[in-house]
N, C-alpha and C. Protein backbone atom coordinates (compact mmCIF):
# COMPACT_ATOMS: atom_id res chain seq x y z
N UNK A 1 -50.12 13.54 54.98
CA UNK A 1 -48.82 13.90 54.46
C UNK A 1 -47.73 13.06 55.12
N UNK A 2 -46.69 12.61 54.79
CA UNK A 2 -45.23 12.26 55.13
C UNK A 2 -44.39 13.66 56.06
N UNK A 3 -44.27 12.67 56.69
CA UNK A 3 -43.54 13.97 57.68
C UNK A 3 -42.07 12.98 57.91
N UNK A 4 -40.99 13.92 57.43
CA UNK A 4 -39.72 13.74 57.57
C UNK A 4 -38.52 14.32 58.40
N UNK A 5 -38.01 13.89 58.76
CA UNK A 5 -36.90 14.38 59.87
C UNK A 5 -35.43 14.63 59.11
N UNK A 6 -34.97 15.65 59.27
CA UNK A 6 -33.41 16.35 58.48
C UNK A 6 -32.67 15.09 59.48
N UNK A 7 -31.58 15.81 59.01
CA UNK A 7 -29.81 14.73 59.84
C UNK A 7 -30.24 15.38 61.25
N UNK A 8 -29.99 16.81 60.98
CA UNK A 8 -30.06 18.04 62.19
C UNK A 8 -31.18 17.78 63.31
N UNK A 9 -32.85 17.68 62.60
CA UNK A 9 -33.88 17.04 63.80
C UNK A 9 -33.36 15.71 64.24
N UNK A 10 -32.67 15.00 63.68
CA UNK A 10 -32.46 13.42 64.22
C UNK A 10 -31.71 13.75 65.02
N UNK A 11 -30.35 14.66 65.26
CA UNK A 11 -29.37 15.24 65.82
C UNK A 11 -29.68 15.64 66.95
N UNK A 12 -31.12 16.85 66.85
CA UNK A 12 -31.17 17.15 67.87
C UNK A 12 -32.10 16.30 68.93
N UNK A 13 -32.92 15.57 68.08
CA UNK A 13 -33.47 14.82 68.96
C UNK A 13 -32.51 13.59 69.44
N UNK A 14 -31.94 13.51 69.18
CA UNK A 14 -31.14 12.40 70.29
C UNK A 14 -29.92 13.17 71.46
N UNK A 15 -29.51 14.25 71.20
CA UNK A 15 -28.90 15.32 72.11
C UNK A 15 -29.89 15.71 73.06
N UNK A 16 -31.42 15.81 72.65
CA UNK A 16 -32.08 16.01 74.08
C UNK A 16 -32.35 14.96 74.92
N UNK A 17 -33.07 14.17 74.13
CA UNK A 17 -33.55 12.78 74.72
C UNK A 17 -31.71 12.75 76.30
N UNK A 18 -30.69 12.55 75.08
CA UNK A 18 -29.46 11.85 75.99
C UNK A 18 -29.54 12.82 77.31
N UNK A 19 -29.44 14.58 77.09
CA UNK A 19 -29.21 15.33 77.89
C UNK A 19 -30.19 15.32 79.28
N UNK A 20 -31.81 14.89 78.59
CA UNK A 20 -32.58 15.05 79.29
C UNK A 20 -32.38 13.66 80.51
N UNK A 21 -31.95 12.13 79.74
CA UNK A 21 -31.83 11.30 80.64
C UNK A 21 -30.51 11.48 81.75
N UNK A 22 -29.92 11.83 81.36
CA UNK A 22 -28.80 12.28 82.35
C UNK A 22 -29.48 12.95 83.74
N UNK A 23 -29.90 14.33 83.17
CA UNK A 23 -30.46 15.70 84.22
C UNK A 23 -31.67 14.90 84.46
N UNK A 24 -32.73 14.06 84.33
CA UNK A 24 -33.72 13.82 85.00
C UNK A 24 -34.10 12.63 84.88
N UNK A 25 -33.71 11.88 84.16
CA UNK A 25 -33.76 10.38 84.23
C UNK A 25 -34.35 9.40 83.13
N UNK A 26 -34.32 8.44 82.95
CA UNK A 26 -34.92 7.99 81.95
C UNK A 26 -36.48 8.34 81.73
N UNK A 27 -37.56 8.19 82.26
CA UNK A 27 -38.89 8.03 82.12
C UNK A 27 -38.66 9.76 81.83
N UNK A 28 -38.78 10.87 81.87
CA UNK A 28 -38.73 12.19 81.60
C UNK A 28 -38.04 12.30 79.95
N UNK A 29 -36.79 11.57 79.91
CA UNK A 29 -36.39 11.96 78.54
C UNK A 29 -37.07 10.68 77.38
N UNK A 30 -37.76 9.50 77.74
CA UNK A 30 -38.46 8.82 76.87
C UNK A 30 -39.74 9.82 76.76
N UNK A 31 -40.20 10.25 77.93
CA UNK A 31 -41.81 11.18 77.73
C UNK A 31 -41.41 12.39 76.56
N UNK A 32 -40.18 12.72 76.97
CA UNK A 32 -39.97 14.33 76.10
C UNK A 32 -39.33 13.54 74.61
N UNK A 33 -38.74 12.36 74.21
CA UNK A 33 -38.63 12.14 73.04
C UNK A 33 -40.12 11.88 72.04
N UNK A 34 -40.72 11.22 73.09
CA UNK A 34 -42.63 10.81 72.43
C UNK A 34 -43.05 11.98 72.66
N UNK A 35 -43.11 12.81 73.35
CA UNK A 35 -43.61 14.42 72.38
C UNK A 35 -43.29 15.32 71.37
N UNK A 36 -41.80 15.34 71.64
CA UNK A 36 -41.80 15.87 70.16
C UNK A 36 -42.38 14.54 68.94
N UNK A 37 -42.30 13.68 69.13
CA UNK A 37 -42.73 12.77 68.36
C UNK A 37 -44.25 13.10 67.44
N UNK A 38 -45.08 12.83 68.72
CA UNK A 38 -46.06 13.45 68.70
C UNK A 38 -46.62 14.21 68.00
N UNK A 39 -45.62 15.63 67.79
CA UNK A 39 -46.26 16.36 67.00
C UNK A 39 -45.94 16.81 65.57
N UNK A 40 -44.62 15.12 65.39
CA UNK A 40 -44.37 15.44 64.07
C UNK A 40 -45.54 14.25 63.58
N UNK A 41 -46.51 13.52 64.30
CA UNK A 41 -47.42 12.61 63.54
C UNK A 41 -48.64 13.62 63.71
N UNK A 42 -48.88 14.89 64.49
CA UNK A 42 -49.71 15.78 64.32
C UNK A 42 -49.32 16.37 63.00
N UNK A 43 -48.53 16.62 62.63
CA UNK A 43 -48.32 17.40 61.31
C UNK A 43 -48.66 16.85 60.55
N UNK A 44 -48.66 15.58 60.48
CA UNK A 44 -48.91 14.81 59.37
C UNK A 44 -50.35 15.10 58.92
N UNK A 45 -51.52 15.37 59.75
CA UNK A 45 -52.83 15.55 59.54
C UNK A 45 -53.12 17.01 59.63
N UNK A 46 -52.38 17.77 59.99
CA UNK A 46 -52.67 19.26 60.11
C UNK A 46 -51.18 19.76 60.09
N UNK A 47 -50.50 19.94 58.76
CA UNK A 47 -49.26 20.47 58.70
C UNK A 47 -49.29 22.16 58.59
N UNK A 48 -50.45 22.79 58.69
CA UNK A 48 -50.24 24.21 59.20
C UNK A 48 -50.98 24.58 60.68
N UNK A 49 -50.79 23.53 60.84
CA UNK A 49 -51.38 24.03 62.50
C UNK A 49 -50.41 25.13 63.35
N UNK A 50 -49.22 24.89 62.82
CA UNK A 50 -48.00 25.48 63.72
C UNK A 50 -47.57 26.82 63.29
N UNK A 51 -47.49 27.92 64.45
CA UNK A 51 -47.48 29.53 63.86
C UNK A 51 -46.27 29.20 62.55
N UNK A 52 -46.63 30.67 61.84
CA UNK A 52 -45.57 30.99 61.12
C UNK A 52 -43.99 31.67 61.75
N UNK A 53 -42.91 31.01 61.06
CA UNK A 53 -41.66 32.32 62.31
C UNK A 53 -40.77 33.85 61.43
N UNK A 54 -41.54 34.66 61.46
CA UNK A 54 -41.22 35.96 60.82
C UNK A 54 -39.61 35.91 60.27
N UNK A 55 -39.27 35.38 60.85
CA UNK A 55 -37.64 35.36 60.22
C UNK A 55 -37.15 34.60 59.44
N UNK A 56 -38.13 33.58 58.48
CA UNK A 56 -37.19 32.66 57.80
C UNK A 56 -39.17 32.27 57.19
N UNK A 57 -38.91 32.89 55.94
CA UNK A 57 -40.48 32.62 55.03
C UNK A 57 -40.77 31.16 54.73
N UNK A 58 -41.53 30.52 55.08
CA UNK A 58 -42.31 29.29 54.72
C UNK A 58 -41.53 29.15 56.19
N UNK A 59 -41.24 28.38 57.19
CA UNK A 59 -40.55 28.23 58.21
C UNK A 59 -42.00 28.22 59.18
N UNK A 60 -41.98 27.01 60.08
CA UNK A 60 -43.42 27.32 61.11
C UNK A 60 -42.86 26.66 62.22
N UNK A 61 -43.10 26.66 63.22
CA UNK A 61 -42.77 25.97 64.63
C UNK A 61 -44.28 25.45 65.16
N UNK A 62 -43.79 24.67 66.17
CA UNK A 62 -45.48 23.98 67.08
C UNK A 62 -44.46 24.00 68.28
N UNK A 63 -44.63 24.52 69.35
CA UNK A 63 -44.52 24.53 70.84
C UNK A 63 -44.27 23.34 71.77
N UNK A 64 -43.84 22.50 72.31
CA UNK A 64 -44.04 21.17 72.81
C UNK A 64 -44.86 21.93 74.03
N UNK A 65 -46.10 21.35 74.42
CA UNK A 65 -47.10 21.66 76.02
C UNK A 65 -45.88 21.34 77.51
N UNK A 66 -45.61 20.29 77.22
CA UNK A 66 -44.83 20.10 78.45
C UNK A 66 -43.58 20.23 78.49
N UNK A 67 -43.21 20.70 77.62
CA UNK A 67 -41.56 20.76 77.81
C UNK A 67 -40.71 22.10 77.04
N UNK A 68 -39.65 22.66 77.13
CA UNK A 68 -39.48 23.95 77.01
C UNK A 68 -39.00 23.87 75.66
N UNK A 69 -39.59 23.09 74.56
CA UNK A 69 -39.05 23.35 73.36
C UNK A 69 -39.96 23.44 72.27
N UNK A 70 -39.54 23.49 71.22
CA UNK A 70 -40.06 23.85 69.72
C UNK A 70 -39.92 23.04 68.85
N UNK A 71 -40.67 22.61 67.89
CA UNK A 71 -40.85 21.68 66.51
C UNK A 71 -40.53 22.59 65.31
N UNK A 72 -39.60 22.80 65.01
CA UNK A 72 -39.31 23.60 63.86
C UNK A 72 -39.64 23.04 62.54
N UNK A 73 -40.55 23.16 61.19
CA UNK A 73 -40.63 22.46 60.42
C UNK A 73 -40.83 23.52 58.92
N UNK A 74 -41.04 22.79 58.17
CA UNK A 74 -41.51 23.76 56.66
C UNK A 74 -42.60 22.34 55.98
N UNK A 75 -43.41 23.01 55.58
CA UNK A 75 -44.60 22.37 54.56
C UNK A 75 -44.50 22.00 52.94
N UNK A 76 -43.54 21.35 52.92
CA UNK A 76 -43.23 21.21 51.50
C UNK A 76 -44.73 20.25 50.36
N UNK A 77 -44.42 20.53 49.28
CA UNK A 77 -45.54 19.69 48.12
C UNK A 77 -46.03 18.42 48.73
N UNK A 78 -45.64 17.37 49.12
CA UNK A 78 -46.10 16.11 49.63
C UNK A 78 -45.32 15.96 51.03
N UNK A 79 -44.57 16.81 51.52
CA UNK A 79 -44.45 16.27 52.98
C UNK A 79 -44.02 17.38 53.99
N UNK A 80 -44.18 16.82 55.33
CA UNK A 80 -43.80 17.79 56.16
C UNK A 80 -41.98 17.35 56.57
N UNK A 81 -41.27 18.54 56.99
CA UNK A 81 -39.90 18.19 56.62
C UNK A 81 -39.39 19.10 57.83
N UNK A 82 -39.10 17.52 59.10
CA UNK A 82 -38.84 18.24 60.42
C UNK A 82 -37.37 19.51 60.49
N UNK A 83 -37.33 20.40 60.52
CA UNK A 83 -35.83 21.24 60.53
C UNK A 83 -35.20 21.17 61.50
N UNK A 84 -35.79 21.09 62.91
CA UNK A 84 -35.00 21.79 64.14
C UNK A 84 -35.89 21.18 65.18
N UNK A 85 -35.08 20.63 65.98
CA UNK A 85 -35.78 21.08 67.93
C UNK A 85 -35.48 21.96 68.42
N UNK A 86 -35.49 22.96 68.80
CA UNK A 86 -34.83 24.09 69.87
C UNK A 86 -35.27 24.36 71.27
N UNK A 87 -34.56 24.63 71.51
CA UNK A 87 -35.26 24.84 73.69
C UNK A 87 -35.37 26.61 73.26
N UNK A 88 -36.79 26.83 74.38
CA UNK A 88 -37.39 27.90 73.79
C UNK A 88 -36.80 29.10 74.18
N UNK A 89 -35.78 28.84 75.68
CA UNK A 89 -35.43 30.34 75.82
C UNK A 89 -34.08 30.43 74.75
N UNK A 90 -33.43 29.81 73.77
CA UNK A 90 -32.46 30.26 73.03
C UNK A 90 -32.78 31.52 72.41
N UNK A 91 -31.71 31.92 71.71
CA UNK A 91 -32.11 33.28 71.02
C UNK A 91 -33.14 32.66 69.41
N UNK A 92 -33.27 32.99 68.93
CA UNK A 92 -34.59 32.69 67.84
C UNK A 92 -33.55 32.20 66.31
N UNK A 93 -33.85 31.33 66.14
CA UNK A 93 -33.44 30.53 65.36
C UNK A 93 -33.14 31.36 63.67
């Protein structure tokens, strides 16, 4: 499948990446931009791998392992269609 990124995922992924190089340095916020990365080219081969989120129907997230955030996405006809990064202790999207 095609896996696509909104304005908003491009948004937020460059607000973390920047935030993260600031607070910890470059090599930490290049590692945490190539993971979420990561698991939007995982979707591409397994676009329901990621739970469902009870509050918003068709709506699924994937967890990042090392870092405190979330892949927010939806499974559309021919592609996966990134929605959101979020850091996980926010209130729920």
């Amino acid at each position: 499948m095609i896996v696509k990124y909104t304005h908003r995922a491009k948004a937020d992924i460059s607000r973390i990446a920047a935030r993260s190089h600031i607070e910890f340095g470059a090599t930490v916020a290049l590692d945490l931009e190539q993971s979420i990365r990561a698991v939007g080219r995982m979707l591409a081969d397994n676009p329901f791998s990621g739970m469902s989120v009870r509050q918003r129907a068709g709506v699924r997230k994937v967890p990042l392992s090392r870092y405190p955030f979330a892949v927010i996405y939806r499974v559309l006809a021919n592609e996966v269609r990134i929605l959101h990064v979020r850091h996980t202790s926010r209130e729920p999207w």
